[in-house]
PDB file of N, CA and C in Angstrom:
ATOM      1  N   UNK A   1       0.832  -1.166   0.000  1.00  0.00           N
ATOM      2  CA  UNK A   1       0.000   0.000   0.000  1.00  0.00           C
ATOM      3  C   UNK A   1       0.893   1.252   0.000  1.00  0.00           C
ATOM      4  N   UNK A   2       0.767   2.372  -0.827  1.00  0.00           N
ATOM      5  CA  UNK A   2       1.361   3.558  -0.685  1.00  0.00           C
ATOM      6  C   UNK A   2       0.398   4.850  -0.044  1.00  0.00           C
ATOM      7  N   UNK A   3       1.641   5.141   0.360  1.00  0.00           N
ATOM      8  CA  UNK A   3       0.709   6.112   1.311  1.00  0.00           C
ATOM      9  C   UNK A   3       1.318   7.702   0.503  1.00  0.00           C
ATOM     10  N   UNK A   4       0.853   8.563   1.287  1.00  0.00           N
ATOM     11  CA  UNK A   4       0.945   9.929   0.770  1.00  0.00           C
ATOM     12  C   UNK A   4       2.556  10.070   1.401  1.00  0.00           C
ATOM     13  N   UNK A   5       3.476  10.137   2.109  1.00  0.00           N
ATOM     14  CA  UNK A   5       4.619  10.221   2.308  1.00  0.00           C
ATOM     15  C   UNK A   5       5.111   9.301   1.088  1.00  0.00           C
ATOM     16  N   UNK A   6       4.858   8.350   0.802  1.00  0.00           N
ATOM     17  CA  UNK A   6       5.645   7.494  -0.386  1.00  0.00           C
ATOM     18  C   UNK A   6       5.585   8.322  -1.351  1.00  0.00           C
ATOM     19  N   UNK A   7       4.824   8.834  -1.848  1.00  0.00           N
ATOM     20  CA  UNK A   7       4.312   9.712  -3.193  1.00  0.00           C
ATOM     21  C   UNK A   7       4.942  10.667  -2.992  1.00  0.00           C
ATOM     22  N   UNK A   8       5.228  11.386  -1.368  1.00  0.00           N
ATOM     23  CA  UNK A   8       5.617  12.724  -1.661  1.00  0.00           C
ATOM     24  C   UNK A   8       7.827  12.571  -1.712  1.00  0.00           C
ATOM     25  N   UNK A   9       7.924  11.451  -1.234  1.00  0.00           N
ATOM     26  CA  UNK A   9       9.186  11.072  -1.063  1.00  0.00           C
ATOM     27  C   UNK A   9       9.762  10.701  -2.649  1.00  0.00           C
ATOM     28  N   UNK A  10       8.668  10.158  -3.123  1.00  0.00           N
ATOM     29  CA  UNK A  10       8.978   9.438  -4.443  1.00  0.00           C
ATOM     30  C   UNK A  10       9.154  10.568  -5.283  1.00  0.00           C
ATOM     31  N   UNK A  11       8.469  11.342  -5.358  1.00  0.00           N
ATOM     32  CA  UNK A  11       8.653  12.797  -6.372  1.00  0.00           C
ATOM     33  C   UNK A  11       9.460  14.094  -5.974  1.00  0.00           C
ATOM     34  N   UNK A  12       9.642  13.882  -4.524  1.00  0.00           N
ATOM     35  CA  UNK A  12      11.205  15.106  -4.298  1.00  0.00           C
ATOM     36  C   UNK A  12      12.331  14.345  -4.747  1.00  0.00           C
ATOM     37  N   UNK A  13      12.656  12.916  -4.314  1.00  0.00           N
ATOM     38  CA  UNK A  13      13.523  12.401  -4.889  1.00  0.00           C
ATOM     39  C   UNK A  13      13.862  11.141  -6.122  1.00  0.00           C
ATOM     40  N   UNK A  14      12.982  11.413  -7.095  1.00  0.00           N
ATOM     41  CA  UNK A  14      12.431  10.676  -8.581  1.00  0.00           C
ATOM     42  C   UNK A  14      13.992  10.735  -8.643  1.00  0.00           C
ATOM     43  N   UNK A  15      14.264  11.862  -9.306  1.00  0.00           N
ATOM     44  CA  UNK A  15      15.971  11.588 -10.468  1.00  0.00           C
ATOM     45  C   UNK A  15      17.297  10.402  -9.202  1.00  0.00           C
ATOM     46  N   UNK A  16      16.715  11.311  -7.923  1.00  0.00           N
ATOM     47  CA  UNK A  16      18.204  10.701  -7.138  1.00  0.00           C
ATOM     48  C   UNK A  16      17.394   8.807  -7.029  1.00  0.00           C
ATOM     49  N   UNK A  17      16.457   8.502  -6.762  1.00  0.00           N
ATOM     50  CA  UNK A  17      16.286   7.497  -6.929  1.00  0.00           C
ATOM     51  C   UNK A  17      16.354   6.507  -8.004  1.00  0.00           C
ATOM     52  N   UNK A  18      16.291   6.838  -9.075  1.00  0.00           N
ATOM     53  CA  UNK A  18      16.331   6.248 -10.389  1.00  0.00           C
ATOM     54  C   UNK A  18      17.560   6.220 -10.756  1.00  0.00           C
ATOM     55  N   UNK A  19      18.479   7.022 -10.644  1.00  0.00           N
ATOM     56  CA  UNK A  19      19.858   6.863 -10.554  1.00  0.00           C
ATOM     57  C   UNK A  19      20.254   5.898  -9.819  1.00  0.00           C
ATOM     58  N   UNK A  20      20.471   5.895  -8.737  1.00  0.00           N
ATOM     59  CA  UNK A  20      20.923   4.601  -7.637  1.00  0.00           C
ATOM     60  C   UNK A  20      20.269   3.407  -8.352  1.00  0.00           C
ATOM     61  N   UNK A  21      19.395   2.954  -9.137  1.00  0.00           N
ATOM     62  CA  UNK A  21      18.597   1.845  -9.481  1.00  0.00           C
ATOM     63  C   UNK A  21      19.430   1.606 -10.615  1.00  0.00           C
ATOM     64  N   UNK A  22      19.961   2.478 -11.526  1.00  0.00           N
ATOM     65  CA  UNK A  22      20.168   2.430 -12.751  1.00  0.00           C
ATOM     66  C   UNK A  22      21.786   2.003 -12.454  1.00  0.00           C
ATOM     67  N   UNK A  23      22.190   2.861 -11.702  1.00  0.00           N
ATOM     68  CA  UNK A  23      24.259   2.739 -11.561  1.00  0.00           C
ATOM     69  C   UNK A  23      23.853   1.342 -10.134  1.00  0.00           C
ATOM     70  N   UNK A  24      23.271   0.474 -10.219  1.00  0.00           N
ATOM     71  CA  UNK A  24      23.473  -0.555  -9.043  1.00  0.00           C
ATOM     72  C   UNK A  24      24.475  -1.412 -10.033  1.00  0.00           C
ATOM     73  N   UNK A  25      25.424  -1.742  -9.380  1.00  0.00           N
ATOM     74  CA  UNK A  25      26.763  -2.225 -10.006  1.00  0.00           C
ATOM     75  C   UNK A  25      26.181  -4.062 -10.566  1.00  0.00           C
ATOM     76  N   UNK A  26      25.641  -4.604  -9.337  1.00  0.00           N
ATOM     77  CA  UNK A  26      25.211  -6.120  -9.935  1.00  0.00           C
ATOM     78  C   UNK A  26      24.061  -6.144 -10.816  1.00  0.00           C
ATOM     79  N   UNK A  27      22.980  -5.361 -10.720  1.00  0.00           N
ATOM     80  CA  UNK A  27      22.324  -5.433 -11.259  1.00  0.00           C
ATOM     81  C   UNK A  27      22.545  -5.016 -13.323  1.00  0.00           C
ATOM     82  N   UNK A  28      23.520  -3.941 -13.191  1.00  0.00           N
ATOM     83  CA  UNK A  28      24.490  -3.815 -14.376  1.00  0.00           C
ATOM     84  C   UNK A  28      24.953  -4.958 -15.063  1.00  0.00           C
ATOM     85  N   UNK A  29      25.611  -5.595 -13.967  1.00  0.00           N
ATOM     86  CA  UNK A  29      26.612  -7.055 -14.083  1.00  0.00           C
ATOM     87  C   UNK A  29      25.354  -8.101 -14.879  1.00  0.00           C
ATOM     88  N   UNK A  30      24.389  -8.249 -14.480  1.00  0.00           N
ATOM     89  CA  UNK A  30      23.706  -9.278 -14.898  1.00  0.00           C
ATOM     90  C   UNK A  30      22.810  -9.003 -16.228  1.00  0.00           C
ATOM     91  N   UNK A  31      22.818  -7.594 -16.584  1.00  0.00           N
ATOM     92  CA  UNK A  31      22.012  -7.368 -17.508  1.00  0.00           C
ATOM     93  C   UNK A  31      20.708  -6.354 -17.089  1.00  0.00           C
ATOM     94  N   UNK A  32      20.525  -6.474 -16.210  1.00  0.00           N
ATOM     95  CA  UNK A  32      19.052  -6.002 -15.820  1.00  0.00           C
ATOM     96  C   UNK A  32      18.764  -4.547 -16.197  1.00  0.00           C
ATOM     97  N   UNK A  33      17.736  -3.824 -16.433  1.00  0.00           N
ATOM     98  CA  UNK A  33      16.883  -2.692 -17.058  1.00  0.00           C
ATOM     99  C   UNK A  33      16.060  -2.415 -16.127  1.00  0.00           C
ATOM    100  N   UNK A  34      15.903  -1.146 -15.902  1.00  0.00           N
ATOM    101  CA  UNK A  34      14.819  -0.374 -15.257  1.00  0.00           C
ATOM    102  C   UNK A  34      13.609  -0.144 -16.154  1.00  0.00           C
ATOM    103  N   UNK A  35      12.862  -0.494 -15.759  1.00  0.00           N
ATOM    104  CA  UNK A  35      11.484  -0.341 -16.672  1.00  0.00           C
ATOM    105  C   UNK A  35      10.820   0.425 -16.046  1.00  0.00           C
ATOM    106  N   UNK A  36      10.486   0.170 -15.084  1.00  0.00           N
ATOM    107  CA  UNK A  36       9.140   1.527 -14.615  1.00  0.00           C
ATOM    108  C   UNK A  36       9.455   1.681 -13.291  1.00  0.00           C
ATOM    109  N   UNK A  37       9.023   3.131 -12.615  1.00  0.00           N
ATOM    110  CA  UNK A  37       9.661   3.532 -11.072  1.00  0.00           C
ATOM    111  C   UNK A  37       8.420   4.159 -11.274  1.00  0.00           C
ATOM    112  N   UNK A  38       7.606   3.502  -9.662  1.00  0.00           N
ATOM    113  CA  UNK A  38       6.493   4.288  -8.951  1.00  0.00           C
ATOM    114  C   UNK A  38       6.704   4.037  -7.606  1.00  0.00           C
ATOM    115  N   UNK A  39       6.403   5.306  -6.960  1.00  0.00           N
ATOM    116  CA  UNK A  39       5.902   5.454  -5.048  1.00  0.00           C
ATOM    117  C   UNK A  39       6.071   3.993  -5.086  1.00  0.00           C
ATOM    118  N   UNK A  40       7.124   3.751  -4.273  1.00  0.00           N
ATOM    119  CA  UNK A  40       7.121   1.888  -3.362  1.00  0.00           C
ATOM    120  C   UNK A  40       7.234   1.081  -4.465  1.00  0.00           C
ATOM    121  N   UNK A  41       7.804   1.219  -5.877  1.00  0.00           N
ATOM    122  CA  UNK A  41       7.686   0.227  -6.609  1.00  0.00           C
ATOM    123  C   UNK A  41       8.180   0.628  -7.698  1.00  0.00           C
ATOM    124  N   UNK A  42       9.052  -0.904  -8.172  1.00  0.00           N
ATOM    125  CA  UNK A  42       9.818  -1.038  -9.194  1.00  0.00           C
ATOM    126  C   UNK A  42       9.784  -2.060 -10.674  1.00  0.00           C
ATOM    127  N   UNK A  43      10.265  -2.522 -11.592  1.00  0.00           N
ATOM    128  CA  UNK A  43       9.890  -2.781 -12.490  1.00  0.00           C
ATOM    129  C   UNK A  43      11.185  -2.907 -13.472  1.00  0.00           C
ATOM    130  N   UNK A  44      11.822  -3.939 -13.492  1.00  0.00           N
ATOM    131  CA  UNK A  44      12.779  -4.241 -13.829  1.00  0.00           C
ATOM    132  C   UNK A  44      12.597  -5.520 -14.907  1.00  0.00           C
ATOM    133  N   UNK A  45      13.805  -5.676 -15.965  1.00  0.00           N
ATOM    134  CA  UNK A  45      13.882  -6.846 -17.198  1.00  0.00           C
ATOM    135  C   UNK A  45      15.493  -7.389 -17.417  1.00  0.00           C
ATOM    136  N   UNK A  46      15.345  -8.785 -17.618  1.00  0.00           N
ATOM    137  CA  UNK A  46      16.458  -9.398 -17.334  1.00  0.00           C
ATOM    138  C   UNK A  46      16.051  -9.889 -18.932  1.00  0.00           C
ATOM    139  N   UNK A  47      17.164 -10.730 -19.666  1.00  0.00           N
ATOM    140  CA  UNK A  47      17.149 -11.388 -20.783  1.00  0.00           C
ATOM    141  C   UNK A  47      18.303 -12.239 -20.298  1.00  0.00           C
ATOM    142  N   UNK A  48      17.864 -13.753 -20.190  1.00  0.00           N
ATOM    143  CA  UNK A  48      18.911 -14.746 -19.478  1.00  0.00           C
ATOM    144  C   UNK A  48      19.416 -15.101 -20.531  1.00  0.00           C
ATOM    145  N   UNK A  49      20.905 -14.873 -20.346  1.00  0.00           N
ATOM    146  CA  UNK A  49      22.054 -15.271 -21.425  1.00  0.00           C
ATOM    147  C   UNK A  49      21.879 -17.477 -20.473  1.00  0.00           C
ATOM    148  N   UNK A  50      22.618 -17.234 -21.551  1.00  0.00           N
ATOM    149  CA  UNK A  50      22.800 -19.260 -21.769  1.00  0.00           C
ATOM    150  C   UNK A  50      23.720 -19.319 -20.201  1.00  0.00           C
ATOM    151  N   UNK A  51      24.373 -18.602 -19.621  1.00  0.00           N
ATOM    152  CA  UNK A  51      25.585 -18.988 -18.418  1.00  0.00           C
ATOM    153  C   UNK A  51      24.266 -18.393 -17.476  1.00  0.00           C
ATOM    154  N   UNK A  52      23.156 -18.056 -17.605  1.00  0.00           N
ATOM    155  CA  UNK A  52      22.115 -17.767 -16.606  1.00  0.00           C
ATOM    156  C   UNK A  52      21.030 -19.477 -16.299  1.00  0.00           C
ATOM    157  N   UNK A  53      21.093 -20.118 -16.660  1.00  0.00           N
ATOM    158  CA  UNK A  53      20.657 -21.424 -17.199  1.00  0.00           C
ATOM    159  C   UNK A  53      20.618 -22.403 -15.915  1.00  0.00           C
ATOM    160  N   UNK A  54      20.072 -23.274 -15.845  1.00  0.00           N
ATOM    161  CA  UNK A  54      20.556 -24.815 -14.511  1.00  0.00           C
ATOM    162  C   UNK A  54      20.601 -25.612 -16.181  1.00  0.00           C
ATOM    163  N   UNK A  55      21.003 -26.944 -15.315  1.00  0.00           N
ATOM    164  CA  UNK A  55      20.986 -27.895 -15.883  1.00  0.00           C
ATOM    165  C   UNK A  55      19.840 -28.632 -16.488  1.00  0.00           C
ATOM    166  N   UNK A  56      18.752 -28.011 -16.120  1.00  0.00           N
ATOM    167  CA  UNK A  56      17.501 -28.370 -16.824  1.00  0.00           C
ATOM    168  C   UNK A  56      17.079 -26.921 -18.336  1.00  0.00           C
ATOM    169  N   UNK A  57      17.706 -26.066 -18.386  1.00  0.00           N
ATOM    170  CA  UNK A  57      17.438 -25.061 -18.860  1.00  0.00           C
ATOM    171  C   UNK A  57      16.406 -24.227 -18.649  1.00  0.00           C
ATOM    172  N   UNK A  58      16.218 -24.029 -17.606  1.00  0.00           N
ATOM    173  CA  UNK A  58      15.404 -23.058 -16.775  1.00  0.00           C
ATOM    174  C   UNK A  58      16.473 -21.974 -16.756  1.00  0.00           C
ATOM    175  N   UNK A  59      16.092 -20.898 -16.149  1.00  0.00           N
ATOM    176  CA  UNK A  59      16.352 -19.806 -15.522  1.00  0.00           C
ATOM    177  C   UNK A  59      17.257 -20.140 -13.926  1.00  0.00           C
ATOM    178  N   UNK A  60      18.216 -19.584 -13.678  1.00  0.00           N
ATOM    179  CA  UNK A  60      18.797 -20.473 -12.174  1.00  0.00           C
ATOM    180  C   UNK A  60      18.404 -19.538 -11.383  1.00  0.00           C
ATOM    181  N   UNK A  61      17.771 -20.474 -10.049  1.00  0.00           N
ATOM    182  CA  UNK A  61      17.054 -19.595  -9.136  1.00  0.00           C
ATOM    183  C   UNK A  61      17.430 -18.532  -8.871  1.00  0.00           C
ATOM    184  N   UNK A  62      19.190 -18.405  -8.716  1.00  0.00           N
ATOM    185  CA  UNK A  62      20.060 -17.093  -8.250  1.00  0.00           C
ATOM    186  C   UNK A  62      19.917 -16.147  -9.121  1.00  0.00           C
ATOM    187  N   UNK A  63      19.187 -16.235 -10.252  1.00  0.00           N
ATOM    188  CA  UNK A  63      18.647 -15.352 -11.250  1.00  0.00           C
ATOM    189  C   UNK A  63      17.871 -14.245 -10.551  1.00  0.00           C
ATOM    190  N   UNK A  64      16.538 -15.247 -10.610  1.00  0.00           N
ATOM    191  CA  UNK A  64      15.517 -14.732 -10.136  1.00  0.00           C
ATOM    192  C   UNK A  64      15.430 -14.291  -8.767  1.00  0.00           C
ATOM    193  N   UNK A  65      16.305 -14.743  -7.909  1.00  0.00           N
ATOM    194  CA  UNK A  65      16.418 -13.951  -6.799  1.00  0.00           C
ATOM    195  C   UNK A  65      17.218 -12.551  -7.247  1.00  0.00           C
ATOM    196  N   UNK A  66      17.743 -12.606  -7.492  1.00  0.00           N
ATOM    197  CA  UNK A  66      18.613 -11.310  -7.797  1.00  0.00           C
ATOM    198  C   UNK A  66      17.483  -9.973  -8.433  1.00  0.00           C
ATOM    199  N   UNK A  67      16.640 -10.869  -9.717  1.00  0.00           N
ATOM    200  CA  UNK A  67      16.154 -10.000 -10.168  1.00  0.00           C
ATOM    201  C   UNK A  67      14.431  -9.362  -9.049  1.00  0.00           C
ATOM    202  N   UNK A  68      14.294 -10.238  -8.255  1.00  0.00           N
ATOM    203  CA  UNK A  68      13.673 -10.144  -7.604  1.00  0.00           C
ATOM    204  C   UNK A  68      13.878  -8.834  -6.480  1.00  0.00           C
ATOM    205  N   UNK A  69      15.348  -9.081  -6.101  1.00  0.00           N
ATOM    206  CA  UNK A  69      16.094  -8.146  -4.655  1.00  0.00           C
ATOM    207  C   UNK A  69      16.098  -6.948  -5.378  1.00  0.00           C
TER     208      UNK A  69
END
Protein backbone atom coordinates (compact mmCIF):
# COMPACT_ATOMS: atom_id res chain seq x y z
CA UNK A 1 0.00 0.00 0.00
CA UNK A 2 1.36 3.56 -0.69
CA UNK A 3 0.71 6.11 1.31
CA UNK A 4 0.95 9.93 0.77
CA UNK A 5 4.62 10.22 2.31
CA UNK A 6 5.65 7.49 -0.39
CA UNK A 7 4.31 9.71 -3.19
CA UNK A 8 5.62 12.72 -1.66
CA UNK A 9 9.19 11.07 -1.06
CA UNK A 10 8.98 9.44 -4.44
CA UNK A 11 8.65 12.80 -6.37
CA UNK A 12 11.21 15.11 -4.30
CA UNK A 13 13.52 12.40 -4.89
CA UNK A 14 12.43 10.68 -8.58
CA UNK A 15 15.97 11.59 -10.47
CA UNK A 16 18.20 10.70 -7.14
CA UNK A 17 16.29 7.50 -6.93
CA UNK A 18 16.33 6.25 -10.39
CA UNK A 19 19.86 6.86 -10.55
CA UNK A 20 20.92 4.60 -7.64
CA UNK A 21 18.60 1.84 -9.48
CA UNK A 22 20.17 2.43 -12.75
CA UNK A 23 24.26 2.74 -11.56
CA UNK A 24 23.47 -0.55 -9.04
CA UNK A 25 26.76 -2.23 -10.01
CA UNK A 26 25.21 -6.12 -9.93
CA UNK A 27 22.32 -5.43 -11.26
CA UNK A 28 24.49 -3.82 -14.38
CA UNK A 29 26.61 -7.06 -14.08
CA UNK A 30 23.71 -9.28 -14.90
CA UNK A 31 22.01 -7.37 -17.51
CA UNK A 32 19.05 -6.00 -15.82
CA UNK A 33 16.88 -2.69 -17.06
CA UNK A 34 14.82 -0.37 -15.26
CA UNK A 35 11.48 -0.34 -16.67
CA UNK A 36 9.14 1.53 -14.62
CA UNK A 37 9.66 3.53 -11.07
CA UNK A 38 6.49 4.29 -8.95
CA UNK A 39 5.90 5.45 -5.05
CA UNK A 40 7.12 1.89 -3.36
CA UNK A 41 7.69 0.23 -6.61
CA UNK A 42 9.82 -1.04 -9.19
CA UNK A 43 9.89 -2.78 -12.49
CA UNK A 44 12.78 -4.24 -13.83
CA UNK A 45 13.88 -6.85 -17.20
CA UNK A 46 16.46 -9.40 -17.33
CA UNK A 47 17.15 -11.39 -20.78
CA UNK A 48 18.91 -14.75 -19.48
CA UNK A 49 22.05 -15.27 -21.43
CA UNK A 50 22.80 -19.26 -21.77
CA UNK A 51 25.58 -18.99 -18.42
CA UNK A 52 22.11 -17.77 -16.61
CA UNK A 53 20.66 -21.42 -17.20
CA UNK A 54 20.56 -24.81 -14.51
CA UNK A 55 20.99 -27.90 -15.88
CA UNK A 56 17.50 -28.37 -16.82
CA UNK A 57 17.44 -25.06 -18.86
CA UNK A 58 15.40 -23.06 -16.78
CA UNK A 59 16.35 -19.81 -15.52
CA UNK A 60 18.80 -20.47 -12.17
CA UNK A 61 17.05 -19.59 -9.14
CA UNK A 62 20.06 -17.09 -8.25
CA UNK A 63 18.65 -15.35 -11.25
CA UNK A 64 15.52 -14.73 -10.14
CA UNK A 65 16.42 -13.95 -6.80
CA UNK A 66 18.61 -11.31 -7.80
CA UNK A 67 16.15 -10.00 -10.17
CA UNK A 68 13.67 -10.14 -7.60
CA UNK A 69 16.09 -8.15 -4.66
Amino acid sequence: MTTHLDQDIHELHYDQIKQVLVDEPYASFLGMRLTKLGPGTAEAELIPSDHMLNAHGTVHGAIIFSLAD
